[in-house]
Protein backbone atom coordinates (compact mmCIF):
# COMPACT_ATOMS: atom_id res chain seq x y z
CA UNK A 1 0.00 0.00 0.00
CA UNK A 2 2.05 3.18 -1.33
CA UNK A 3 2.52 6.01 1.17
CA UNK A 4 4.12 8.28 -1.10
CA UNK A 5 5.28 8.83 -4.89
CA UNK A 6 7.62 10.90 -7.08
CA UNK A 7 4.27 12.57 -8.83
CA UNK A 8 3.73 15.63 -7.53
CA UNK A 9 0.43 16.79 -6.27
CA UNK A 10 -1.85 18.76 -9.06
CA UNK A 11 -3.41 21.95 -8.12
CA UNK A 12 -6.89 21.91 -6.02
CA UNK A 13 -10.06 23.95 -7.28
CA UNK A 14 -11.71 26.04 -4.64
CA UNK A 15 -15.18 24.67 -5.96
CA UNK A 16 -16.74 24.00 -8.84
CA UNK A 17 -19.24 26.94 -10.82
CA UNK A 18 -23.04 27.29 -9.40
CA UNK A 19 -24.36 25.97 -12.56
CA UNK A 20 -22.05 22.40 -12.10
CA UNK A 21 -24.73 19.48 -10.67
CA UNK A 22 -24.13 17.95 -8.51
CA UNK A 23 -24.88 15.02 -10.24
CA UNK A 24 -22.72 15.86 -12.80
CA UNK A 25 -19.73 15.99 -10.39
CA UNK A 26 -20.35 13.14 -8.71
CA UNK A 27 -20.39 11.23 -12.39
CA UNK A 28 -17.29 12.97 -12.72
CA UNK A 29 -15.28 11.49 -9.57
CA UNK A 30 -12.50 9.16 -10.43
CA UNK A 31 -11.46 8.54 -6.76
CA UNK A 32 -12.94 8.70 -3.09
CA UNK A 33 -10.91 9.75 -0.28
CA UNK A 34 -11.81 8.89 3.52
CA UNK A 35 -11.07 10.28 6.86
CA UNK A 36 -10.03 7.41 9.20
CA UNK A 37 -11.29 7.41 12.69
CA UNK A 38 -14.63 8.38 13.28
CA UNK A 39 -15.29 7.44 9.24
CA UNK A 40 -13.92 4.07 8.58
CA UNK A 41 -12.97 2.78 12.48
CA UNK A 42 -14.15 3.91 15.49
CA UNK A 43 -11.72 4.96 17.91
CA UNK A 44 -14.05 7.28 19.41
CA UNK A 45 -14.06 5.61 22.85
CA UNK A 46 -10.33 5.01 22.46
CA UNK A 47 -9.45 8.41 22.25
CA UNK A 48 -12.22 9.51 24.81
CA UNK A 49 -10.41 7.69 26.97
CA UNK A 50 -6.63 8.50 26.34
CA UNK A 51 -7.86 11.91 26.17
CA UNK A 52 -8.86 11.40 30.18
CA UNK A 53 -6.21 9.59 31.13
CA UNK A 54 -2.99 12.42 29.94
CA UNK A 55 -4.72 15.13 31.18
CA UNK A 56 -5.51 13.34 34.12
CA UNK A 57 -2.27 11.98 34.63
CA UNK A 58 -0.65 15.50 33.30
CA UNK A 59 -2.89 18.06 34.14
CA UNK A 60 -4.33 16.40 37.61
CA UNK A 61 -7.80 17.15 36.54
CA UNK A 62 -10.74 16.03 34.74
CA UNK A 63 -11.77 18.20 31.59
CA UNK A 64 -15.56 17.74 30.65
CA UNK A 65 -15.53 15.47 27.79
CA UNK A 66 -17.04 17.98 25.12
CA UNK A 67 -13.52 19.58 25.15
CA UNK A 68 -11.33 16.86 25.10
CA UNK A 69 -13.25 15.65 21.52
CA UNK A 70 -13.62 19.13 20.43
CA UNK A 71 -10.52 18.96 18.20
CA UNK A 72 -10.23 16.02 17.01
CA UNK A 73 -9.42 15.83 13.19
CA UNK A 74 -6.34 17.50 13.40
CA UNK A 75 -3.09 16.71 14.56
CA UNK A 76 -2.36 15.26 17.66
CA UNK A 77 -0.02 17.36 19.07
CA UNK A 78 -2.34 20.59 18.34
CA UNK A 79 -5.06 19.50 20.29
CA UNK A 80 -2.66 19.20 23.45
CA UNK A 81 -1.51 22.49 22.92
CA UNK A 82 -4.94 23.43 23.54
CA UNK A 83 -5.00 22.29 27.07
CA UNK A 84 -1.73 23.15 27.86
CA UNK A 85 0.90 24.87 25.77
CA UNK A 86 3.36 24.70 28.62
CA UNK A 87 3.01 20.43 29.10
CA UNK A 88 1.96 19.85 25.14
CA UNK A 89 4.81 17.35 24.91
CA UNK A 90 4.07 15.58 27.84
CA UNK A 91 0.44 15.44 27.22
CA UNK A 92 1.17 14.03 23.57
CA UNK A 93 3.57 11.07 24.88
CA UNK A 94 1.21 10.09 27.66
CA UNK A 95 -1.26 9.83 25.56
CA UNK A 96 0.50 7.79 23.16
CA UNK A 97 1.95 5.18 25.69
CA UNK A 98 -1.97 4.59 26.92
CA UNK A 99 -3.02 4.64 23.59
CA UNK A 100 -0.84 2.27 21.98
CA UNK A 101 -1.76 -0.08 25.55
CA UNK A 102 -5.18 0.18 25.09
CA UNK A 103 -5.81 -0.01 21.19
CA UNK A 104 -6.35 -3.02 20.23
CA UNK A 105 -8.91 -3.95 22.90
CA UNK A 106 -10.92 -1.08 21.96
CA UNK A 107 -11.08 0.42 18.40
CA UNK A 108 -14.05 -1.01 15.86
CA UNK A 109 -15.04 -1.46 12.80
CA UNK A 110 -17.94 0.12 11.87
CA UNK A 111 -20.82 -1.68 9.58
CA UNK A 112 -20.79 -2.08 6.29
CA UNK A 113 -17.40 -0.77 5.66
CA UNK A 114 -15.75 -3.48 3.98
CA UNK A 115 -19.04 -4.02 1.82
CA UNK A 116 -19.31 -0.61 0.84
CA UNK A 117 -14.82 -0.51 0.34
CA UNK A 118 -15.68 -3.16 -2.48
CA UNK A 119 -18.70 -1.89 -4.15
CA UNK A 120 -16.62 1.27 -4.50
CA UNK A 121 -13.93 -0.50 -5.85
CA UNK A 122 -15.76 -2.60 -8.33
CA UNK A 123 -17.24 0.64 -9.62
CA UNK A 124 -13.28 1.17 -10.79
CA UNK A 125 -12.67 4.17 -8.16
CA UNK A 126 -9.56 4.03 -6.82
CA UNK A 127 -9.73 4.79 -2.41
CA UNK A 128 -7.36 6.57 -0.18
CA UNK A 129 -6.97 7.52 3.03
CA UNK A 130 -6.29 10.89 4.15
CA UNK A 131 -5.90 11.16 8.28
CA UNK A 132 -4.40 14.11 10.95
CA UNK A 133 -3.00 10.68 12.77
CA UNK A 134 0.51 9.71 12.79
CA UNK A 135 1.92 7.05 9.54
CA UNK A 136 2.37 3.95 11.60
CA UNK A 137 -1.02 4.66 14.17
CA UNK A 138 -3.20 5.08 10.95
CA UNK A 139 -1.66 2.14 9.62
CA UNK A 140 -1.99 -0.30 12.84
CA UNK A 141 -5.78 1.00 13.03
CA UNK A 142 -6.31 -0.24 8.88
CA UNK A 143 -4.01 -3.23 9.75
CA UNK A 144 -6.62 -4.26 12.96
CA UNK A 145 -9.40 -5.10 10.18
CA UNK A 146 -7.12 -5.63 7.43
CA UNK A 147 -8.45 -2.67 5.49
CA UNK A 148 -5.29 -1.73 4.20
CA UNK A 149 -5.88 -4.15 0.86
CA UNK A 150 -8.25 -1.42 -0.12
CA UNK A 151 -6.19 1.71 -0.66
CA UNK A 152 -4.16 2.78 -2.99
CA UNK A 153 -2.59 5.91 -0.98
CA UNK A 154 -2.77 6.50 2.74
CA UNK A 155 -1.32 10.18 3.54
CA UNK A 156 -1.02 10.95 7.27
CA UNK A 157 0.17 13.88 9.31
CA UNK A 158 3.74 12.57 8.94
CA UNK A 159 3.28 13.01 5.13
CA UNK A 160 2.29 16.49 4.61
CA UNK A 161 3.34 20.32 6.29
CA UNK A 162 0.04 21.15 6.54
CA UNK A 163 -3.27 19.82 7.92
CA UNK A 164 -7.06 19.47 7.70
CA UNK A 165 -8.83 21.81 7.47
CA UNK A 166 -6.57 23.09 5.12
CA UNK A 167 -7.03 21.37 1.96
CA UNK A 168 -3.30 20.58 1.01
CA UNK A 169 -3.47 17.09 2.50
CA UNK A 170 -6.63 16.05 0.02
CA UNK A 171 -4.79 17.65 -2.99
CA UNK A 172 -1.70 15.88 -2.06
CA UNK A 173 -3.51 12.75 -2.25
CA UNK A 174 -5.28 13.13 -5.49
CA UNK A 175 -1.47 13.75 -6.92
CA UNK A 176 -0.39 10.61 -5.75
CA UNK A 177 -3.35 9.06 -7.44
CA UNK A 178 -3.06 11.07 -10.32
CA UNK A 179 -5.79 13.54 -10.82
CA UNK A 180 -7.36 16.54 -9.58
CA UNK A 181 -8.60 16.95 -6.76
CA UNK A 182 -12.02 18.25 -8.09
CA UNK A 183 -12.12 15.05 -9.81
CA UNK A 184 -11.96 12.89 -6.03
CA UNK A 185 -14.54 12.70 -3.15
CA UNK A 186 -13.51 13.04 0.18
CA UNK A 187 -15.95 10.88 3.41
CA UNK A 188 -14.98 12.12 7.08
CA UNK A 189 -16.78 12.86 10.07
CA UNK A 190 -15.55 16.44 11.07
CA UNK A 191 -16.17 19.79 10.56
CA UNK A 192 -12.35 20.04 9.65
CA UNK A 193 -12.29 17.27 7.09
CA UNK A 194 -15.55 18.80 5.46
CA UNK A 195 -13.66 22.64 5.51
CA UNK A 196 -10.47 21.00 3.36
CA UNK A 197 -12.83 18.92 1.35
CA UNK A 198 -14.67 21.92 0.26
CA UNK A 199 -12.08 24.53 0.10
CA UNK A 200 -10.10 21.34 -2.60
CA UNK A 201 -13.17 21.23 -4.75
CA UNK A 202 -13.69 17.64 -4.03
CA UNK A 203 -17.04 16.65 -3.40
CA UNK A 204 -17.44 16.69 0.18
CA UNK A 205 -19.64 13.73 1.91
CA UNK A 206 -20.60 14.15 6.01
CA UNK A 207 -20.26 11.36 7.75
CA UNK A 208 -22.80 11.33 10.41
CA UNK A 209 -22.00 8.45 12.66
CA UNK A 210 -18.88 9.86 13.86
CA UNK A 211 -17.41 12.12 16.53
CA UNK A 212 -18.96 15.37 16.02
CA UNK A 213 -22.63 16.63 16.08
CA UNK A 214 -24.28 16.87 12.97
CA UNK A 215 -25.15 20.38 12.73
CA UNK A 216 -20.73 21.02 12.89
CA UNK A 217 -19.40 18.63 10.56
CA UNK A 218 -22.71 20.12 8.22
CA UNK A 219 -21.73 23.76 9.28
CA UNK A 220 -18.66 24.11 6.71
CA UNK A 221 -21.22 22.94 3.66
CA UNK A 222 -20.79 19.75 2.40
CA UNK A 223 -22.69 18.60 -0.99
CA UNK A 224 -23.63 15.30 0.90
CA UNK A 225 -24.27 13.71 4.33
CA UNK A 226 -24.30 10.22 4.83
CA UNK A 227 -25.83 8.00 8.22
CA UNK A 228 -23.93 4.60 7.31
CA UNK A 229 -20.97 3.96 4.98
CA UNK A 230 -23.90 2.08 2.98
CA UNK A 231 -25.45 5.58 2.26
CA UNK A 232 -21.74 6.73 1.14
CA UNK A 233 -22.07 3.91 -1.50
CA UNK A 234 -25.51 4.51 -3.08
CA UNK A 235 -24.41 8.55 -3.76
CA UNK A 236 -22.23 6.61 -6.24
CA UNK A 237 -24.42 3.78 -7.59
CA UNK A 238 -26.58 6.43 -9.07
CA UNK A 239 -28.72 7.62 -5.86
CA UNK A 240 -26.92 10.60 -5.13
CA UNK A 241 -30.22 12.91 -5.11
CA UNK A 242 -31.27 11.13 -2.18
CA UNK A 243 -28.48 12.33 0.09
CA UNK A 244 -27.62 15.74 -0.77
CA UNK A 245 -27.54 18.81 2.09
C-alpha cells in the first residue's frame, strides 16, 4: 500500500461553478478519499479515553468530555496544545503510551465498511486515506481489520506540512493518485475534514456516525451527508439525489 510517490500533487479547485450538478460531479469522480477514525474505524471511545487519562495523569484534573473531543481531526499534538501549551509534549507522549496499551482492545469497525470498500472499488474508483493521525497509528488501526488491501494511498500527518482543514493534505492525495482533486470525493466525520474537502473542490460527503454533532461537521457545507458507509455507497451507484444537504 504506497505512502508516497515521485508525482507531484496537481493543483486543487476552490469549488466547482453554481451551474455544475451535482450530479454531474459526482459522475465525474474518479477517486474517493476517507477520513479514518470516526469514518472508517471507530476509535471514538479510544481516544475519549486516552484523552482522560494524559490530562488526568498530566494536568491532575478532569476536563468535561465535550472539550477533550472538540478537536479532534487535526493533529495530535495541536489538540494538546490546547490544554496546555506549557506540558503539550508531555500530554502528547502520555497519551501515546496509553493509547498504543489500550488499542487493540478497543477500536471497531464500523458496519458495512468493507461491503461498501468493495462496491466502491468494483465501480473502478480508486480509495485513499487521508488522516491528521501519525503514519504507523493510521496504519496499525487499517491493519486491525485488514483494510489496508483497499487503498491505494494513505497520507497521514507525517506526510504532509500542513493539515485538515486546510485542503493541502486532500490535494496531495489526489497527486499521488493522479488527478485533480475536483475530480476525487472526500468521506470524514468532522467539521475540519468537510472545511479541506470543500475549500479542494472535491465533493465533500458528512459522515454522520462519527465524533462530532451533525449540525458542525454540516456547518462548513458539504454537498452530501451520509448515516452509514452504505449511504456513502448509493451517492455513487446512481442515488446521489437522495443524500444531498
Amino acid at each position: 500500500m504506497p505512502r508516497s510517490s515521485e508525482r507531484g500533487p496537481t493543483t486543487g479547485n476552490a469549488g466547482s461553478s453554481p451551474e455544475d450538478g451535482l450530479a454531474d460531479r459526482v459522475a465525474a469522480v474518479e477517486c474517493v478519499l476517507f477520513d479514518l477514525d470516526g469514518t472508517l474505524i471507530d476509535t471514538l471511545e479510544l481516544i475519549r479515553e486516552s484523552m482522560r487519562y494524559c490530562t488526568a495523569t498530566v494536568l491532575g484534573k478532569a476536563l468535561p468530555d465535550e472539550v477533550l473531543m472538540h478537536n479532534v481531526g487535526i493533529p495530535l499534538r495541536e489538540q494538546m496544545r490546547e490544554f496546555s501549551e506549557q506540558h503539550a509534549e508531555e500530554l502528547l507522549r502520555v497519551y501515546r503510551e496509553h493509547n498504543a496499551r489500550v488499542h487493540d482492545a478497543m477500536v471497531r469497525e464500523y458496519p458495512g465498511v468493507e461491503p461498501a470498500l468493495e462496491a466502491l472499488s468494483a465501480r473502478g474508483l480508486q480509495l485513499g486515506v487521508v488522516t491528521s493521525k501519525s503514519g504507523p497509528v493510521a496504519q496499525r488501526g487499517l491493519d486491525r481489520f485488514s483494510l489496508g488491501r483497499f487503498f491505494e494511498v494513505v497520507v497521514s500527518c507525517d506526510d504532509v506540512p500542513v493539515h485538515k482543514p486546510d485542503p493541502y493534505p486532500l490535494v496531495h492525495a489526489a497527486g499521488l493518485l493522479g488527478v485533480e482533486a475536483q475530480r476525487c470525493a472526500y468521506v470524514g466525520d468532522s467539521p475540519h475534514d468537510m472545511s479541506a474537502a470543500v475549500a479542494a473542490g472535491c465533493v465533500s460527503v458528512a459522515a454522520l456516525w462519527g465524533v462530532s454533532a451533525r449540525e458542525r461537521v454540516l456547518e462548513p457545507g458539504p454537498d452530501y451527508a451520509a448515516a452509514s458507509m452504505a449511504e456513502v455507497s448509493l451517492i455513487f451507484d446512481g442515488h446521489e439525489a437522495a443524500f444531498r444537504v
